[in-house]
Protein backbone atom coordinates (compact mmCIF):
# COMPACT_ATOMS: atom_id res chain seq x y z
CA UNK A 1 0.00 0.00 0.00
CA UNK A 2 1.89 3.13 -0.88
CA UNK A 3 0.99 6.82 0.12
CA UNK A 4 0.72 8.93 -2.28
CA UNK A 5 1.99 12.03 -1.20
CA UNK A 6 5.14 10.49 0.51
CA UNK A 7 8.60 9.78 -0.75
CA UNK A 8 10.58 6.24 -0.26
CA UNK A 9 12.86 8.25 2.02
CA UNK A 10 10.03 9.34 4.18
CA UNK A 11 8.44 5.80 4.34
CA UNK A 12 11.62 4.48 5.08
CA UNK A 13 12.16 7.40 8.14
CA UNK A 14 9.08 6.34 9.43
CA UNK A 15 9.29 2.69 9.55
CA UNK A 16 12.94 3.32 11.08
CA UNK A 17 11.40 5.62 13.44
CA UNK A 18 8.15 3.25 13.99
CA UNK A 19 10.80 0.19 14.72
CA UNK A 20 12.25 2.38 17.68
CA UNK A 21 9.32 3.31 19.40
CA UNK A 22 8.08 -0.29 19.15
CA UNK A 23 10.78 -1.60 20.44
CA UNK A 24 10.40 1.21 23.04
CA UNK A 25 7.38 0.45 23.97
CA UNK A 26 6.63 -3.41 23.43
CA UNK A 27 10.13 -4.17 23.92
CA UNK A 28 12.87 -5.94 21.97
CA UNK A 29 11.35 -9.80 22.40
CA UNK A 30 8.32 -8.71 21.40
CA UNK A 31 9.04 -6.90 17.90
CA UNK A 32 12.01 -9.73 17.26
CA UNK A 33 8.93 -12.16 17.58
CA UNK A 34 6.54 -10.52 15.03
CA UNK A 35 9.57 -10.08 12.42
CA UNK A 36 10.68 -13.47 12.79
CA UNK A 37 6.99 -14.33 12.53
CA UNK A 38 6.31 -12.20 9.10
CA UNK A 39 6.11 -13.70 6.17
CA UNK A 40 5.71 -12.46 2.28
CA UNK A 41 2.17 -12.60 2.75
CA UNK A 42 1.57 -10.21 5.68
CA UNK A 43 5.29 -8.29 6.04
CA UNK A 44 3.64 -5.63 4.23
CA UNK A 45 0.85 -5.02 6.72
CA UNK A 46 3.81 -4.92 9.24
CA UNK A 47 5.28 -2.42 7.82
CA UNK A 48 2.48 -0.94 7.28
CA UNK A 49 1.53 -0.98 11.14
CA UNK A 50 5.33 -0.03 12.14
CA UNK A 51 4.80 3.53 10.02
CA UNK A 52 1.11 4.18 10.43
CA UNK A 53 0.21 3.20 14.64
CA UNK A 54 4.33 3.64 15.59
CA UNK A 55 5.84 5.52 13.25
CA UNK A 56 3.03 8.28 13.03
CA UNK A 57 0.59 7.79 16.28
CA UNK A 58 2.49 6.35 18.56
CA UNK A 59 5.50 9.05 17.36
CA UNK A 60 3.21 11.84 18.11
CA UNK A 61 4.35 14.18 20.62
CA UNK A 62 1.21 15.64 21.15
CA UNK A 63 0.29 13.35 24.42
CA UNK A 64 2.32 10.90 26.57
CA UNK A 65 3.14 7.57 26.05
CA UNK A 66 1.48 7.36 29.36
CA UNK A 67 -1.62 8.87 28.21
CA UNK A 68 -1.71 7.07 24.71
CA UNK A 69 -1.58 3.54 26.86
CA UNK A 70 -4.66 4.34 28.37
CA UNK A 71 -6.48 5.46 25.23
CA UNK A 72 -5.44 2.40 23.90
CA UNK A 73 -6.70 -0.34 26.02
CA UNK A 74 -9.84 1.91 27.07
CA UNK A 75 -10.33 1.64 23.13
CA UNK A 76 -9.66 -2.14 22.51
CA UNK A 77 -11.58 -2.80 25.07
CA UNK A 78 -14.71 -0.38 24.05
CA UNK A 79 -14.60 -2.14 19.97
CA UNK A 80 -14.26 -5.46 21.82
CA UNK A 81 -10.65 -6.34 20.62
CA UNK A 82 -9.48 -7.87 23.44
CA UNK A 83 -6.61 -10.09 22.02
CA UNK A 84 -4.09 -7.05 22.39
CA UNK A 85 -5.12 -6.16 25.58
CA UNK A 86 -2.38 -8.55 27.10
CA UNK A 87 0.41 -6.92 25.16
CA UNK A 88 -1.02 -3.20 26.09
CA UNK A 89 -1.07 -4.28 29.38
CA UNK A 90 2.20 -5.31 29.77
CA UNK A 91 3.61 -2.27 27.80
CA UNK A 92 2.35 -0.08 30.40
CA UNK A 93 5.64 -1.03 32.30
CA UNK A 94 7.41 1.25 29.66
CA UNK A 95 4.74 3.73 29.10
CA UNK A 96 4.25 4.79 32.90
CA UNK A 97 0.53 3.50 32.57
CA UNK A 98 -0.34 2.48 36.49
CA UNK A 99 -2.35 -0.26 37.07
CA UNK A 100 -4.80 2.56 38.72
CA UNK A 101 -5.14 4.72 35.66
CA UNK A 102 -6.42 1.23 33.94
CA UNK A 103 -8.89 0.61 35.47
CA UNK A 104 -9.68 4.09 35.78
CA UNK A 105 -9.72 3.74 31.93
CA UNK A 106 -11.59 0.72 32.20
CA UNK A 107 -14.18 2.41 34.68
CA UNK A 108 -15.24 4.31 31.87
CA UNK A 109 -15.20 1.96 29.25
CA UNK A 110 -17.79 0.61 31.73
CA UNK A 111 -19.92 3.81 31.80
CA UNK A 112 -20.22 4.33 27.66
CA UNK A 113 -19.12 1.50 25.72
CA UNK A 114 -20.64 -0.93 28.33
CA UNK A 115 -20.06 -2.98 31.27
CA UNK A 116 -19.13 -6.57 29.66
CA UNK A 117 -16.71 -5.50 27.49
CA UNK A 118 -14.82 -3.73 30.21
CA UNK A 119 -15.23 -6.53 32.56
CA UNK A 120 -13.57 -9.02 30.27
CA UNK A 121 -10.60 -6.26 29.59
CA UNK A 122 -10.80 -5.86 32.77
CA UNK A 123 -10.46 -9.70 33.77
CA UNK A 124 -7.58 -9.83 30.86
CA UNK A 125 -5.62 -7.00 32.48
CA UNK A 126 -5.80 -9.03 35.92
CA UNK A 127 -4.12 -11.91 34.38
CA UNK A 128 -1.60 -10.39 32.76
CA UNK A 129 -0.50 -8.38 35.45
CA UNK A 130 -0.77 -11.99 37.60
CA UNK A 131 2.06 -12.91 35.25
CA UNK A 132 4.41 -10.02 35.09
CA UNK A 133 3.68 -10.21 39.15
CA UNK A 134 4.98 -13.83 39.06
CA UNK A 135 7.84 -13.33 36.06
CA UNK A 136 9.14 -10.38 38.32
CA UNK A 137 8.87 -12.32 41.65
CA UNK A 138 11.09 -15.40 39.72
CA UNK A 139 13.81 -13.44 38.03
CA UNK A 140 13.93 -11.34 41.98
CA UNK A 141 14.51 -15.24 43.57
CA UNK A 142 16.55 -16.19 40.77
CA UNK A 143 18.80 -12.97 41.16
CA UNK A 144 18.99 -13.36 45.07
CA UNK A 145 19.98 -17.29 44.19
CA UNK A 146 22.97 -15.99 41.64
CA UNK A 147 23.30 -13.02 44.27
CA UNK A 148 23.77 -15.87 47.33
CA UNK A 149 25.65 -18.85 45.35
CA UNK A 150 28.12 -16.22 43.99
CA UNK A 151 29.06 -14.55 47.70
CA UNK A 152 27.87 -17.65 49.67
CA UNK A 153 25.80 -16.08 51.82
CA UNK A 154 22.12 -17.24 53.19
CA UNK A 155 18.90 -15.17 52.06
């Protein structure tokens, strides 16, 4: 898909740029994973997704990363598109999202797109944040067990 009023240098300064906010945001596992994952058939509609939502939107200076988190998942969750609302969720750690201004964001999802759909975001966020919880508690124990075998000491 080209854009018609944009040169190949452009496009190729805003997928550059899209790839560092990306990885800024979702981190570097996550974007390896979806390039390793692309294929001929849909590498265009990642590129096209790495200059249009991180190149351009997400690039924006015009509100915070912070802020922009929150729009997000209030607006997955208000269209019903729940299956990024794991990854949004855990990019919050990076955007400076708190788990409060989710469900603040959730809240009102509640109050105008309606109360199911923000329940089952809200369930969604719940788990995920169960699991960076429990990753974070296992790399601590596994950093105080390299911590205690290196300088022999007891926890």
């Amino acid at each position: 898909m080209s854009e018609p009023h944009s040169s190949g240098a452009a496009l190729s300064d805003r997928h550059a740029r899209g790839m560092q906010v990306r990885r800024e945001v979702l981190g570097d596992a996550h974007v390896d994973r979806a390039q390793a994952d692309a294929s001929d058939f849909d590498g265009p509609f990642q590129d096209l997704i790495t200059r249009a939502a991180w190149g351009t939107v997400w690039a924006s200076d015009g509100i915070s990363r912070r802020e922009r988190s929150m729009l997000t998942l209030a607006l997955l969750a208000a269209t019903g598109n729940f299956e990024e609302i794991p990854m949004h969720v855990r990019a919050t750690a990076r955007t400076g999202a708190s788990r409060r201004d989710i469900l603040e964001a959730f809240q009102h999802v509640a109050i105008y797109a309606g109360v199911p759909r923000a329940n089952h975001a809200l369930k969604l966020a719940k788990q995920t944040y169960a699991q960076m919880d429990a990753d974070s508690d296992a790399l601590s124990t596994d950093t105080a067990s390299t911590d205690t075998a290196r300088t022999g000491d007891r926890p």
